[in-house]
Protein backbone atom coordinates (compact mmCIF):
# COMPACT_ATOMS: atom_id res chain seq x y z
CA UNK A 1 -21.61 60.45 59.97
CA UNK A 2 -19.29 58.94 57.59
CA UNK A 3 -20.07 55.82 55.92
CA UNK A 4 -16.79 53.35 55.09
CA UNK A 5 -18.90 50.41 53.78
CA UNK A 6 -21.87 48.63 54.28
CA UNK A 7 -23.61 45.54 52.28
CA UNK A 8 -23.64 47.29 48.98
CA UNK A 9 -20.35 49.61 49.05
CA UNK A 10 -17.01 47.92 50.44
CA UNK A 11 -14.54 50.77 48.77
CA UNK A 12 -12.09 52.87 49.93
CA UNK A 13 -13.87 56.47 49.42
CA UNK A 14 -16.22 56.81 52.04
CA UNK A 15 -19.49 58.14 51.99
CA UNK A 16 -21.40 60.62 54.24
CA UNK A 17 -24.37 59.15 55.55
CA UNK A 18 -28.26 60.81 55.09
CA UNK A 19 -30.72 61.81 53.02
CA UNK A 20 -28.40 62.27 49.62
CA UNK A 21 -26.76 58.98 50.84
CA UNK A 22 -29.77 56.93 50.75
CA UNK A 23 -31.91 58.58 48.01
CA UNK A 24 -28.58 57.76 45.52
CA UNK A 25 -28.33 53.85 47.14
CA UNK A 26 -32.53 53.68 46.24
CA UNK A 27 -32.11 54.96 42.83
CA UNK A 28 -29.00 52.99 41.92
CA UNK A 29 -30.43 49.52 43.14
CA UNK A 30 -33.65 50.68 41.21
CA UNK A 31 -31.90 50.68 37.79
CA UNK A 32 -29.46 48.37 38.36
CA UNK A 33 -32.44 45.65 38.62
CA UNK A 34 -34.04 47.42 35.32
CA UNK A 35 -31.06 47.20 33.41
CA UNK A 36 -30.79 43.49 34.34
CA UNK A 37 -34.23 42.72 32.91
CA UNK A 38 -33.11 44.67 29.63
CA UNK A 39 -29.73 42.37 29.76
CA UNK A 40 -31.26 39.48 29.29
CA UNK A 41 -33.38 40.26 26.07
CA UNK A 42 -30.10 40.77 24.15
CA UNK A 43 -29.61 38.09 21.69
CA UNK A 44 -26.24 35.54 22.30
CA UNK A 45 -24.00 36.15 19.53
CA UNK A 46 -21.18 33.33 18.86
CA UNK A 47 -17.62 34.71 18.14
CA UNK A 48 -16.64 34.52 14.72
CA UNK A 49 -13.54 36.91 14.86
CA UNK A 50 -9.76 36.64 15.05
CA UNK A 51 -9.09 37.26 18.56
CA UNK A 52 -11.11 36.47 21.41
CA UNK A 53 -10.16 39.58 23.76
CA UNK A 54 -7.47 42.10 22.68
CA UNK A 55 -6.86 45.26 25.03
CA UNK A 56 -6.24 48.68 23.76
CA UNK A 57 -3.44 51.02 24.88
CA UNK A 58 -1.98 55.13 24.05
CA UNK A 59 1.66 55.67 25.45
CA UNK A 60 4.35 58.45 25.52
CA UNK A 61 7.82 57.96 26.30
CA UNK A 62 6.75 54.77 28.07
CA UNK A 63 9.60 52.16 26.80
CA UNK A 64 11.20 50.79 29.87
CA UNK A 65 7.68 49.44 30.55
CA UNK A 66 6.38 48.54 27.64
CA UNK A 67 7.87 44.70 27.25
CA UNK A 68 6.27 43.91 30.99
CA UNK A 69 3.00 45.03 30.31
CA UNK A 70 3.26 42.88 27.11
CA UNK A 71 4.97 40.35 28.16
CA UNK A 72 2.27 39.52 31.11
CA UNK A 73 -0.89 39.95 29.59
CA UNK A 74 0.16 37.53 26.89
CA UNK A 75 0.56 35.05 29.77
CA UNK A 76 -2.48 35.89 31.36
CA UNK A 77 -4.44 34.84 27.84
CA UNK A 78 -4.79 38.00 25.66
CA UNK A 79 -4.67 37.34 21.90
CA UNK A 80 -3.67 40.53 21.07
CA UNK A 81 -2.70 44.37 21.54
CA UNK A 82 -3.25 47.59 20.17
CA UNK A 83 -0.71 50.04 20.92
CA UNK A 84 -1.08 53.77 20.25
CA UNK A 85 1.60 56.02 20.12
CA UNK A 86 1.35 59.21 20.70
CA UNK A 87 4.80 61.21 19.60
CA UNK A 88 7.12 58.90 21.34
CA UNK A 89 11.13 59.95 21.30
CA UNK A 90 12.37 57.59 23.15
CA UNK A 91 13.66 53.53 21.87
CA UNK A 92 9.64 51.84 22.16
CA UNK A 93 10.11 51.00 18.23
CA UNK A 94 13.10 48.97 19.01
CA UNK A 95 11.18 47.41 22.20
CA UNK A 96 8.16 46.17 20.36
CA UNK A 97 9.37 45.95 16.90
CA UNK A 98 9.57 41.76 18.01
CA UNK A 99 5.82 41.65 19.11
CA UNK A 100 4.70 43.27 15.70
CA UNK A 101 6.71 40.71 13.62
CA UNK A 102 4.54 38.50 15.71
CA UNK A 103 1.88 39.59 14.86
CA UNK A 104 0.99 39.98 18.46
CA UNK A 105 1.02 43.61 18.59
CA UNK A 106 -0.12 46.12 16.31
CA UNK A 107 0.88 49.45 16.08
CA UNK A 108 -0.85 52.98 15.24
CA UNK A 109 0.68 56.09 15.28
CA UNK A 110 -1.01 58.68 17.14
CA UNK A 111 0.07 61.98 16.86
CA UNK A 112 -2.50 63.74 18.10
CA UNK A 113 -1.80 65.35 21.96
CA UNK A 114 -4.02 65.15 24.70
CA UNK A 115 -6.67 62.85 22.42
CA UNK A 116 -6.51 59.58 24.50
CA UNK A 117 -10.73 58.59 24.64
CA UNK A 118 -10.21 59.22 20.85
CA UNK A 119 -7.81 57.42 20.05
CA UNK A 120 -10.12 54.52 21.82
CA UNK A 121 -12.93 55.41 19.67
CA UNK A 122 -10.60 54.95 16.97
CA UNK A 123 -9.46 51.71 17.54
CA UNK A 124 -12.98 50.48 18.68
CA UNK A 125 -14.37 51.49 14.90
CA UNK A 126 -11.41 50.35 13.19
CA UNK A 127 -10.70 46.94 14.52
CA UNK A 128 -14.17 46.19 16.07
CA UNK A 129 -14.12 43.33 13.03
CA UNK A 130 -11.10 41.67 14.32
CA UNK A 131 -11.90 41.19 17.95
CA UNK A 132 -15.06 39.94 20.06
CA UNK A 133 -13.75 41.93 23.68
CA UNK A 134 -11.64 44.78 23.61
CA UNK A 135 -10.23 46.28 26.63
CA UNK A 136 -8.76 49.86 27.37
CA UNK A 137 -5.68 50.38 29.90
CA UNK A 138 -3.07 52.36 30.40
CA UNK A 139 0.57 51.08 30.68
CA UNK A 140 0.76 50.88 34.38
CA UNK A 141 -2.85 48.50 34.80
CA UNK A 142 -2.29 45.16 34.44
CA UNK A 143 -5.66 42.79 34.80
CA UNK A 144 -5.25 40.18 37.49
CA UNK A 145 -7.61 37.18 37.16
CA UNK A 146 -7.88 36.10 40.86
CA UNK A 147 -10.23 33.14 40.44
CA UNK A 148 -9.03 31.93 36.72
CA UNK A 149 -5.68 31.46 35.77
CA UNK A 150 -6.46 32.87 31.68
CA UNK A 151 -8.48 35.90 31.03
CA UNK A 152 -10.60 34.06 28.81
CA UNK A 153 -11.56 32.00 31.49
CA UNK A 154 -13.48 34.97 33.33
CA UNK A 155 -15.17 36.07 29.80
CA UNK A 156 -16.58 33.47 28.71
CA UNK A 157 -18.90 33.68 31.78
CA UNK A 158 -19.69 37.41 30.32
CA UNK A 159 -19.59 36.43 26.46
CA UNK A 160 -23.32 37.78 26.23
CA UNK A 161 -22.77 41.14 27.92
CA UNK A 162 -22.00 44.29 26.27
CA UNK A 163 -18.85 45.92 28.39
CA UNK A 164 -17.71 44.77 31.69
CA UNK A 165 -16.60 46.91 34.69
CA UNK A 166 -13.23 45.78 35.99
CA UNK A 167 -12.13 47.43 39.57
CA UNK A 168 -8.67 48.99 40.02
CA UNK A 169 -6.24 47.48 43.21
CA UNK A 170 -4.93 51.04 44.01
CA UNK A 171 -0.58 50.32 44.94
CA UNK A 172 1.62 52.69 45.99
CA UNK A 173 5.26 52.96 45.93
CA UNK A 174 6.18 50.45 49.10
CA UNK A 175 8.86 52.41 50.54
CA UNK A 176 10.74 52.55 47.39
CA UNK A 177 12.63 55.84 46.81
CA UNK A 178 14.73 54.94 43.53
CA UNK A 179 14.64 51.45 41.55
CA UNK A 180 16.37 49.93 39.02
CA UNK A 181 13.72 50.12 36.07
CA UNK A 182 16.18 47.72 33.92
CA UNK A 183 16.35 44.89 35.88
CA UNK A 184 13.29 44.60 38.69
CA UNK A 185 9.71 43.83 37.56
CA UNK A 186 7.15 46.67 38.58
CA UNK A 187 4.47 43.68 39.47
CA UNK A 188 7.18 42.30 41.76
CA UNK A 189 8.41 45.72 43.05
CA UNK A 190 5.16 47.27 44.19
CA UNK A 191 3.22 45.56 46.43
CA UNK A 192 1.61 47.92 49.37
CA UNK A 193 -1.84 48.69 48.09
CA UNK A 194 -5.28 50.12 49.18
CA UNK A 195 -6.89 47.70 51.73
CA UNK A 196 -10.10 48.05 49.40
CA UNK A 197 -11.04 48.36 45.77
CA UNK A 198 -10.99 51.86 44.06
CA UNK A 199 -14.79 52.41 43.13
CA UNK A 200 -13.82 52.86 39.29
CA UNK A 201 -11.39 50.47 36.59
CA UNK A 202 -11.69 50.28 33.43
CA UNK A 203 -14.41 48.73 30.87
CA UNK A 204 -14.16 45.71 28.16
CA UNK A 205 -16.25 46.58 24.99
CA UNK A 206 -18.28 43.84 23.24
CA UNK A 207 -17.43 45.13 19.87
CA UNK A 208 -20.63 44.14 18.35
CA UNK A 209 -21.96 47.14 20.15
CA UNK A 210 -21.61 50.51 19.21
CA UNK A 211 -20.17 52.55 22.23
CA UNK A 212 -22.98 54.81 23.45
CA UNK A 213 -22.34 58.48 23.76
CA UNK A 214 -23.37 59.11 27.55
CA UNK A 215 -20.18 59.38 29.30
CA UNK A 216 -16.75 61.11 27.88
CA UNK A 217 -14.25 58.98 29.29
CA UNK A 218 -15.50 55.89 27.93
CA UNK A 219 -13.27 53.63 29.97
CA UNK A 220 -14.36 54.24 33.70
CA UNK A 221 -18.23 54.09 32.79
CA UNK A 222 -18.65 52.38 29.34
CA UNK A 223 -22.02 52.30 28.05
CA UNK A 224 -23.08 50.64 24.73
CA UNK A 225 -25.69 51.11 22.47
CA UNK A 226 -28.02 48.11 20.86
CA UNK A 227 -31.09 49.12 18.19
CA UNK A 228 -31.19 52.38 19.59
CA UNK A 229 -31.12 51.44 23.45
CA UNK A 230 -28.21 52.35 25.91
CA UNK A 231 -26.77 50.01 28.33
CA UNK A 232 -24.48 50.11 31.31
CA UNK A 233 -21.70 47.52 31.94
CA UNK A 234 -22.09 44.92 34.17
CA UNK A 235 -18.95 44.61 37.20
CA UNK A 236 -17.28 41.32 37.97
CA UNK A 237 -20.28 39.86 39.80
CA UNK A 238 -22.97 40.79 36.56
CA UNK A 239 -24.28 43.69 37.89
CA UNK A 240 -25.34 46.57 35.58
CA UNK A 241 -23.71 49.86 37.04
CA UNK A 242 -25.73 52.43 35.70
CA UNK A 243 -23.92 55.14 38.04
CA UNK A 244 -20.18 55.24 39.77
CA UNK A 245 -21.49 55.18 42.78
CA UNK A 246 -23.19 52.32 44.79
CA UNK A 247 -22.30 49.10 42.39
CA UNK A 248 -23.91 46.33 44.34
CA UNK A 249 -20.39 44.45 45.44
CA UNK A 250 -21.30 42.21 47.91
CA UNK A 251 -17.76 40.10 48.65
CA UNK A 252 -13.99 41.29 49.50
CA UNK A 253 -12.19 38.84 47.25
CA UNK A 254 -13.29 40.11 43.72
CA UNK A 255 -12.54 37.33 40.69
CA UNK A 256 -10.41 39.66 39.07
CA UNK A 257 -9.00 42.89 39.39
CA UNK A 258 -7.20 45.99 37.63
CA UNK A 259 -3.62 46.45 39.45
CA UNK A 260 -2.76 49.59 38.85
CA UNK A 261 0.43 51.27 39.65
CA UNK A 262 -0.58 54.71 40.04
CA UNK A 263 3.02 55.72 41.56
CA UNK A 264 5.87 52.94 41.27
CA UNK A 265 8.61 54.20 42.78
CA UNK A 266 9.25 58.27 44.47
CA UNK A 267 11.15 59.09 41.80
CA UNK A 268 9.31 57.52 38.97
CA UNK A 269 6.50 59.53 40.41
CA UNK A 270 8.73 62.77 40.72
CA UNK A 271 10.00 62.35 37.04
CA UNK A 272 6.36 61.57 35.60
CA UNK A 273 5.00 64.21 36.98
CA UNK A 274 7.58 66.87 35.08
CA UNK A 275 6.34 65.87 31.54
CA UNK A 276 3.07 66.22 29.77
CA UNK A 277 0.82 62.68 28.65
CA UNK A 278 -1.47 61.13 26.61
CA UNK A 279 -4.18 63.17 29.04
CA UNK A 280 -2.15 66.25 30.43
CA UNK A 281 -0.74 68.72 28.20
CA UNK A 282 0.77 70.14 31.82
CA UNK A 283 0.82 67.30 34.47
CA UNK A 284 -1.52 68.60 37.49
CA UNK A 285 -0.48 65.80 39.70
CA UNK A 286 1.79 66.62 42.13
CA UNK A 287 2.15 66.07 46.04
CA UNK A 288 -1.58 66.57 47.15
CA UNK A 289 -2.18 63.68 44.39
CA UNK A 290 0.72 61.79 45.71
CA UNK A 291 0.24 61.66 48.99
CA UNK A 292 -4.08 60.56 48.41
CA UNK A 293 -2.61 57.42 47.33
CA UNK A 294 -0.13 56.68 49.18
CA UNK A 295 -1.19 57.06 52.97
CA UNK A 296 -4.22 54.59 52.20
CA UNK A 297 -1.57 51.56 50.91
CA UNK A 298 -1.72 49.68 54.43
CA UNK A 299 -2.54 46.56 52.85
CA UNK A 300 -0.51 43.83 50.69
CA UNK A 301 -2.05 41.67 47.76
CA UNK A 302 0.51 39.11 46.03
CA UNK A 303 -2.13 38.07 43.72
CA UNK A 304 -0.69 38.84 40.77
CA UNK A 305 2.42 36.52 41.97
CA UNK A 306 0.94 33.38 40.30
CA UNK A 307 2.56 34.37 37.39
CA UNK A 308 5.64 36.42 38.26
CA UNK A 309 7.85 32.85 37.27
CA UNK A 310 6.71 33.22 34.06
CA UNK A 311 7.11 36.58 33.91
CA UNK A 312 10.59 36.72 34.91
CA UNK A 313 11.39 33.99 32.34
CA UNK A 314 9.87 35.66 29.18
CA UNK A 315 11.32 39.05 30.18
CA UNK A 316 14.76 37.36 30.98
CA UNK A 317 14.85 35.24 27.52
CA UNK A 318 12.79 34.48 25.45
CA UNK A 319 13.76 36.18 21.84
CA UNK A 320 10.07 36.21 20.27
């Protein structure tokens, strides 16, 4: 029997049901409520740094979406961005050249292929001082708060934690073959998405932990370390999520949420897919990868539409 969701799993991957299925649900709820005891010995620590929450990013070749991505999570509340770029040829410089005279973005070249959860670790040791949260996306995420209208909003109810788990909205392309990248807005474009959260997101560090070394790809599963004891993150509702599997989620509207834009358009998609990344020296996803996210998309969310006005009007004018 196949399990699509009960009280404690309410994603889109289904589960078979059994032995394996409830021995994992046991031990999961078992050190979830552990790890919540250890939670709340950790001390509060007031925030004494430049920025409140910064995010972290590695792109290649990415320019015609760089200023949107920018652009909105300034709006959204985030005091600042780390951009890593990893042997870009294409016009970014001039894109983002503005932002750095701001002193909004900074900017680190990264030359080194295929070395994305390093370049992370990098910019986690070397501006930990300068930041209190410190996020890690990729170009085509942008962080949605559903409940609050500014990022910081959603924090501070987290300030004490050491990383927090934020789920991905899974979109697909919405019908669109070819669009005009110049003048449409890929959070207005795309809006056909998973009916359910993806099981995984991304993580927010607490930079005054160290990141622990239990996982490799530090930003799915991002565990900390504190006087020599590990620690999971907690998700959006404060539960510790010791494994990917079986995060106690017990409501459909989440407070805030990871959209990610896995495909954008067919041809966006098609053309991706023909060049290495910051991950892939040679891109493996093709149609079978494709297809496993777009036939789920029979849902819409508009969420993120609170602040397409905004949007619009920074990307249309204003010369920062």
């Amino acid at each position: 029997m196949i399990i699509r969701e009960d009280e404690d799993f309410i994603f889109d991957k289904p589960q078979k049901s059994g032995i394996v299925h409830d021995l994992k649900k046991i031990i999961t709820t078992v050190q979830s409520n552990y790890y919540k005891g250890q939670l709340k010995g950790l001390p509060h620590i007031e925030n004494t740094k430049k920025y409140y929450i910064s995010i972290c990013g590695i792109f290649k070749n990415e320019a015609p979406y760089l200023r949107e991505w920018i652009e909105y999570h300034r709006i959204i509340g985030v005091d600042h961005i780390y951009l890593y770029n990893n042997n870009s040829d294409d016009s970014f410089l001039e894109i983002i050249d503005p932002y750095i005279k701001d002193n909004f973005v900074t900017l680190v070249d990264w030359p080194y292929n295929q070395k994305q959860m390093e370049s992370y670790k990098n910019c986690a040791n070397r501006f930990k001082n300068e930041t209190y949260w410190l996020g890690f996306i990729d170009i085509d995420e942008f962080i949605v708060p559903v409940r609050d209208d500014n990022i910081k909003d959603f924090f501070r109810r987290f300030h004490d934690r050491p990383s927090v788990l934020i789920y991905w909205r899974m979109f697909g392309t919405s019908g669109i073959v070819e669009r005009d990248i110049e003048h449409t807005l890929v959070t207005e474009s795309f809006t056909s998405c998973w009916p359910k959260y993806d099981d995984i997101g991304k993580c927010f560090l607490n930079t005054n932990y160290a990141i622990s070394d239990k996982q490799p790809v530090l930003h799915h599963m991002l565990w900390t370390k504190y006087e020599g004891k590990d620690y999971p993150p907690v998700n959006c509702y404060d539960n510790p999520c010791p494994r990917d599997w079986f995060n106690p989620v017990q409501h459909e509207t989440f407070p805030i949420q990871i959209n990610h834009y896995v495909l954008k358009s067919k041809n966006e998609y098609l053309a991706k897919t023909k060049k290495s990344d910051v991950f892939f020296q040679n891109n493996p996803k093709g149609k079978e990868h494709f297809e496993r996210h777009e036939k789920p998309c029979t849902a819409r969310d508009y969420k993120i539409f609170k602040y397409i006005d905004k949007l619009r009007f920074a990307m249309e004018g204003a010369n920062i």
